[in-house]
C-alpha atoms as a PDB file:
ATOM      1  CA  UNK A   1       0.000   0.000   0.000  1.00  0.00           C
ATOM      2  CA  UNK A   2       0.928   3.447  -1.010  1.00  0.00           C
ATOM      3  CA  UNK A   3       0.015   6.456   0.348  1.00  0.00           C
ATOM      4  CA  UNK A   4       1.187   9.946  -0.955  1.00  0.00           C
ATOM      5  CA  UNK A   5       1.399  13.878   0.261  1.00  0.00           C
ATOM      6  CA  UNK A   6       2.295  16.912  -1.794  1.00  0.00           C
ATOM      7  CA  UNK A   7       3.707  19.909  -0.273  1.00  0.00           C
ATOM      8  CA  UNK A   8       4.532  23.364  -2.311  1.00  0.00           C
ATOM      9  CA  UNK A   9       8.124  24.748  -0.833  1.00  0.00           C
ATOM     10  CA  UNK A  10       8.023  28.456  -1.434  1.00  0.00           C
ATOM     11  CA  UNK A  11      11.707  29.202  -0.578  1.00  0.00           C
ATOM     12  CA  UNK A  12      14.187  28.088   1.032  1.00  0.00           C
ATOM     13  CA  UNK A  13      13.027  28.651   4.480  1.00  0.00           C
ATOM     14  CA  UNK A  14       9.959  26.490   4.091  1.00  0.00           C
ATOM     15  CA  UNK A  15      12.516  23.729   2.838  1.00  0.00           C
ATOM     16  CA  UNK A  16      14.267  24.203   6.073  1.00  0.00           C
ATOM     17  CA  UNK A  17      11.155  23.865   8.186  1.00  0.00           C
ATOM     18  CA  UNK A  18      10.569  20.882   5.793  1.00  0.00           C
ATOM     19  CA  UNK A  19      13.391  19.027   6.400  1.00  0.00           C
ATOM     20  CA  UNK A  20      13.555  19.585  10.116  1.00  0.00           C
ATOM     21  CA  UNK A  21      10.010  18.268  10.633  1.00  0.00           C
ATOM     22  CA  UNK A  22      10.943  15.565   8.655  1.00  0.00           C
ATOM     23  CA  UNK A  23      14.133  14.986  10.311  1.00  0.00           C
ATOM     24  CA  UNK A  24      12.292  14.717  13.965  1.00  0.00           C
ATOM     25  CA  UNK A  25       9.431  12.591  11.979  1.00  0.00           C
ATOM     26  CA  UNK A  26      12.067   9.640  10.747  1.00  0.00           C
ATOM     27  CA  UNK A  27      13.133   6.588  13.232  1.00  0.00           C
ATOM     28  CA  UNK A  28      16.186   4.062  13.087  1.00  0.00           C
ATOM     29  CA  UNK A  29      16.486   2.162  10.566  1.00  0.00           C
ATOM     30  CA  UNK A  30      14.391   4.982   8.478  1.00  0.00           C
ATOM     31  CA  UNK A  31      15.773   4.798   4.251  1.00  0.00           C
ATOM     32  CA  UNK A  32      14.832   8.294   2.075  1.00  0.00           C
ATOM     33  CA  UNK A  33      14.755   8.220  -1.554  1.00  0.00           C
ATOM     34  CA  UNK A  34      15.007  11.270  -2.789  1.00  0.00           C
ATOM     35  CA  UNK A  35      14.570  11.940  -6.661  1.00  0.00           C
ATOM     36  CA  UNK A  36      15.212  14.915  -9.014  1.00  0.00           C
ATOM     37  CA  UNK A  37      16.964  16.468 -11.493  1.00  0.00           C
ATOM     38  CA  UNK A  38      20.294  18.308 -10.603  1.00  0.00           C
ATOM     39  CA  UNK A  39      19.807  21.438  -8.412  1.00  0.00           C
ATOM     40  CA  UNK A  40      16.235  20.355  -7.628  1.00  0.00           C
ATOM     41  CA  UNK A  41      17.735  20.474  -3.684  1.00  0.00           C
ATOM     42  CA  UNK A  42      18.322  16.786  -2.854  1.00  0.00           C
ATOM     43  CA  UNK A  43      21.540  17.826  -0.828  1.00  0.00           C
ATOM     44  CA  UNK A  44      19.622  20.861   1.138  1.00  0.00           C
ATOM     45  CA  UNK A  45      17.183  18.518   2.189  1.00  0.00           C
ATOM     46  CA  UNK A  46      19.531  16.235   3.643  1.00  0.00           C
ATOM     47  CA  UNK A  47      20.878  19.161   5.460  1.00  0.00           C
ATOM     48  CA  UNK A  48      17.718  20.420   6.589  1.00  0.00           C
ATOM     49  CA  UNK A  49      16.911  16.857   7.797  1.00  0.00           C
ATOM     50  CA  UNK A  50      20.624  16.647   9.599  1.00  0.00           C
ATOM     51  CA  UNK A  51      19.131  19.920  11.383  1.00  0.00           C
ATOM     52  CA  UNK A  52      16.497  17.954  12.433  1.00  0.00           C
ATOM     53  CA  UNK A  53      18.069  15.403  13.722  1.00  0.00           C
ATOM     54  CA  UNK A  54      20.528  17.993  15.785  1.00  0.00           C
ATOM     55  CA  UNK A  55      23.652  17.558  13.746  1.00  0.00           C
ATOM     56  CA  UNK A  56      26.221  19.799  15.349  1.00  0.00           C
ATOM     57  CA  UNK A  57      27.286  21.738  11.832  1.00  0.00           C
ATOM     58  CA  UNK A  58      24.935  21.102   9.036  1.00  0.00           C
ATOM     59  CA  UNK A  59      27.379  22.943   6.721  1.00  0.00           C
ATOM     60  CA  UNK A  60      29.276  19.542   7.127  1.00  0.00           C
ATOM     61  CA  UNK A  61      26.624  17.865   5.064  1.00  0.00           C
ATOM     62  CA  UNK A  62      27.645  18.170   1.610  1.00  0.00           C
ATOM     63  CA  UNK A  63      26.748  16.395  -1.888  1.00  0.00           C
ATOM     64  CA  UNK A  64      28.206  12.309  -1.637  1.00  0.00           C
ATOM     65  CA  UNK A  65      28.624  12.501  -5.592  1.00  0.00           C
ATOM     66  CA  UNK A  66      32.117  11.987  -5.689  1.00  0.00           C
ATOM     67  CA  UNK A  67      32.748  10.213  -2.582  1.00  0.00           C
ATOM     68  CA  UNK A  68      29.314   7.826  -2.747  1.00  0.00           C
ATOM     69  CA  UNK A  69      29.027   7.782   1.081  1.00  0.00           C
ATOM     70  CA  UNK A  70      28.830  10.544   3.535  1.00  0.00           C
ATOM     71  CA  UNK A  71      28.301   9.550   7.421  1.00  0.00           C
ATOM     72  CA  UNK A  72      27.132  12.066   9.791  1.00  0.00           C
ATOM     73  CA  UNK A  73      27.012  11.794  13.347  1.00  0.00           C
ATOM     74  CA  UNK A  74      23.688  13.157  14.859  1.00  0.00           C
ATOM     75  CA  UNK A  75      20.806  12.055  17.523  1.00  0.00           C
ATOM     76  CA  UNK A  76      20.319   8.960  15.056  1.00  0.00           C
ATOM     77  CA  UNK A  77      23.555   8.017  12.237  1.00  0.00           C
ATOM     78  CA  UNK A  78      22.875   9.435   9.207  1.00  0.00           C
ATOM     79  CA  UNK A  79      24.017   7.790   6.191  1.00  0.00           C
ATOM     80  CA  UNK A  80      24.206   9.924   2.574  1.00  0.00           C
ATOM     81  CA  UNK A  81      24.189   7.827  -0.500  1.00  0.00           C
ATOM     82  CA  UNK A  82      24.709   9.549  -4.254  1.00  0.00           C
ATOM     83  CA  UNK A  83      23.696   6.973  -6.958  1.00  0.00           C
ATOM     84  CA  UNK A  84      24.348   9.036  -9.863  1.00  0.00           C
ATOM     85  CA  UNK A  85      28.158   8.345 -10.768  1.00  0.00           C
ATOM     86  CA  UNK A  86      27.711   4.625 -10.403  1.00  0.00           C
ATOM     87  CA  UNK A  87      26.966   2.901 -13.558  1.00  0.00           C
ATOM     88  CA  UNK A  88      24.976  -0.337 -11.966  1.00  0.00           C
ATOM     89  CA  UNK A  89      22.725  -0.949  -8.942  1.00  0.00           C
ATOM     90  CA  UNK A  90      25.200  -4.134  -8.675  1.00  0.00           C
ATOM     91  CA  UNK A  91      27.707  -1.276  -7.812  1.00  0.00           C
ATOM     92  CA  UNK A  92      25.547   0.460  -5.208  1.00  0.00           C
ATOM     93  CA  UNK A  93      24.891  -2.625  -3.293  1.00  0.00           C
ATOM     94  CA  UNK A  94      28.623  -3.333  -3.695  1.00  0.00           C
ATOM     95  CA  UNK A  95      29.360   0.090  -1.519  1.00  0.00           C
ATOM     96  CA  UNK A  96      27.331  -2.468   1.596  1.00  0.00           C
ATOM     97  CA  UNK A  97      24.436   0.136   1.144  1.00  0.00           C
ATOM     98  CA  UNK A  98      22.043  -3.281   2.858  1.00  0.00           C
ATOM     99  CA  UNK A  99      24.035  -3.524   5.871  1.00  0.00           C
ATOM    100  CA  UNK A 100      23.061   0.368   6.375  1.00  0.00           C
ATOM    101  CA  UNK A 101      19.538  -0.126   5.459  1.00  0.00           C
ATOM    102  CA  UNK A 102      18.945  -2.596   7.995  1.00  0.00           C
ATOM    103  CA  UNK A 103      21.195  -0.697  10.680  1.00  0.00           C
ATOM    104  CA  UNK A 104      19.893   1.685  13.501  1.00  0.00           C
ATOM    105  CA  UNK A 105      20.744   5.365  11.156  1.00  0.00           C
ATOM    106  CA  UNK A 106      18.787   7.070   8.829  1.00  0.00           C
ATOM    107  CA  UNK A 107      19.480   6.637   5.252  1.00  0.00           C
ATOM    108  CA  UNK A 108      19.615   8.691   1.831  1.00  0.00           C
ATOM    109  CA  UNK A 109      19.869   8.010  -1.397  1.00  0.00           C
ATOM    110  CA  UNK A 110      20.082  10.557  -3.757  1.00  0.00           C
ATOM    111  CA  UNK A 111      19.759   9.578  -7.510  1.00  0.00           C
ATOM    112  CA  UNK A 112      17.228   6.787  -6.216  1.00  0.00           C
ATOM    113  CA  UNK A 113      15.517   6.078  -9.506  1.00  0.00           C
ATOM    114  CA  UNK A 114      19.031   5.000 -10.623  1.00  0.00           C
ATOM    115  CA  UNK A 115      19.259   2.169  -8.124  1.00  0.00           C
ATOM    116  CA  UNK A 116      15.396   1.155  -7.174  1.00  0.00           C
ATOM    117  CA  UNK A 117      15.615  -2.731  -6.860  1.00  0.00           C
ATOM    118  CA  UNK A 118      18.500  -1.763  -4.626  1.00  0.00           C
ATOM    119  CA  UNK A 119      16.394   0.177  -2.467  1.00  0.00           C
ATOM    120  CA  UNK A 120      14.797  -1.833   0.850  1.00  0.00           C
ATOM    121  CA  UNK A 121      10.572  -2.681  -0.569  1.00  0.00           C
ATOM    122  CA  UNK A 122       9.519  -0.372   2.573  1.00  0.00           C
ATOM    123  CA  UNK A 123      10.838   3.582   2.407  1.00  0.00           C
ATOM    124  CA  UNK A 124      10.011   7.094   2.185  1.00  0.00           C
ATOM    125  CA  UNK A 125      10.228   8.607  -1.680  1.00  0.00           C
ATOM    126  CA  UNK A 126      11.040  12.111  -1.928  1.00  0.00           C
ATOM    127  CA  UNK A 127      10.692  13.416  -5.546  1.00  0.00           C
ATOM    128  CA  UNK A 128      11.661  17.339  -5.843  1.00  0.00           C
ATOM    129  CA  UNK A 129      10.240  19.547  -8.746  1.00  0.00           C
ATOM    130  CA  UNK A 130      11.683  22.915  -9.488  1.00  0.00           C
ATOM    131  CA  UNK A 131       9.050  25.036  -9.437  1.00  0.00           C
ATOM    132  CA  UNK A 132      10.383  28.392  -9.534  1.00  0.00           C
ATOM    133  CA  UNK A 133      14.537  30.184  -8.178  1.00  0.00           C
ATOM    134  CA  UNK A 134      13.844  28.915  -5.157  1.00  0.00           C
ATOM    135  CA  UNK A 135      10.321  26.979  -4.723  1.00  0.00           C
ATOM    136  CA  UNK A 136      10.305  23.076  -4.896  1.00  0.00           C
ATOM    137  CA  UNK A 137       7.380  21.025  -5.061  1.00  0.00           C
ATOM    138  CA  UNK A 138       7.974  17.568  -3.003  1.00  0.00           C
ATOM    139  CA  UNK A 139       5.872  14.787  -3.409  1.00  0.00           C
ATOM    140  CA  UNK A 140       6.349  12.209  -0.847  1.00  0.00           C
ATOM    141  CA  UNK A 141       5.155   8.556  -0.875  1.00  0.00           C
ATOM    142  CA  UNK A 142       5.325   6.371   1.525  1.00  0.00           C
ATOM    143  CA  UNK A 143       5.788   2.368   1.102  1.00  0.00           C
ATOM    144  CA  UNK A 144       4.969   0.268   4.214  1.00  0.00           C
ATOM    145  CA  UNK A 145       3.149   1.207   7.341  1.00  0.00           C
ATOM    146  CA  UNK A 146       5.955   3.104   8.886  1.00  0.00           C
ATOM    147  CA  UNK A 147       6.579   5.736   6.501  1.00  0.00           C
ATOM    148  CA  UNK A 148       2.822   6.186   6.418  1.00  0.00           C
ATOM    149  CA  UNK A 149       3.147   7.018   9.981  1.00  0.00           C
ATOM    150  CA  UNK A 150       5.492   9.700   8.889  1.00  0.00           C
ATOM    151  CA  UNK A 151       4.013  10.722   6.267  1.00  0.00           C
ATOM    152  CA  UNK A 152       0.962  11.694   8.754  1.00  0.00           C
ATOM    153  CA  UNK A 153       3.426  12.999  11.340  1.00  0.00           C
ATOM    154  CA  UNK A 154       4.087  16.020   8.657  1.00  0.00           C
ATOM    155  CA  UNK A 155       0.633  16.440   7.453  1.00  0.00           C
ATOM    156  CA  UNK A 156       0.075  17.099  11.572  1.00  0.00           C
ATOM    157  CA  UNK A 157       2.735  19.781  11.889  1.00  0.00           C
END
């Protein structure tokens, strides 16, 4: 079962509120696909998220394109995937990207529509529009019962 929520971002502020509710919404274990084109946002979300999740410096959360893996130390682990310079989803799961998913962090994966049979059947998809300079439009859908949960957590707040 599916469910899914739309929410217009105005600017970057309403991102940031965004991504912090969403950061206090997740729970271990939690895996984010996020989906857009480049500059839709996918890395300030993560950052909004880490400010969520009371990362000490959330300028230390940058783009995992080159590197493939960023790990951030926060009130839960967060783990930042980039799928877009890998060629394969044979290649993503070779980076161990399961043993994260089924750990106790909370998981991105940025480029997800590169890798989806990689991608645990239960998670939270985050696909950003550019709607404007600064305006996104996120639509968020939630697979399994969990991410439904969160999904109403943010239509609460």
């Amino acid at each position: 079962m599916t469910s899914s929520w739309t929410i217009d971002l105005p600017d970057l502020e309403a991102t940031r509120a965004f991504g912090q509710r969403l950061g206090r919404a997740l729970f271990p274990g939690a895996v984010v696909a996020l989906i857009g084109p480049l500059g839709a946002g996918k890395t300030h979300l993560v950052r909004f998220v880490a400010e969520g999740l009371a990362i000490a410096d959330p300028r230390a959360v940058t783009s995992p394109t080159f590197v493939l893996i960023q790990e951030y130390e926060a009130q839960l682990p967060i783990y930042h995937f980039d799928a877009y310079r890998l060629p394969s989803e044979r290649e993503f799961l070779d980076l161990g990207v399961s043993e994260y998913f089924a750990g106790s962090g909370v998981c991105f994966v940025e480029w997800a529509d590169r890798v989806p049979s990689a991608l645990p059947a239960e998670h939270l998809r985050i696909s950003l529009t550019v709607t404007g300079d600064t305006s996104r439009r996120a639509v968020l859908e939630a697979l399994g019962k969990r991410y439904e949960g969160v999904l109403e957590t943010l239509r609460q707040t």
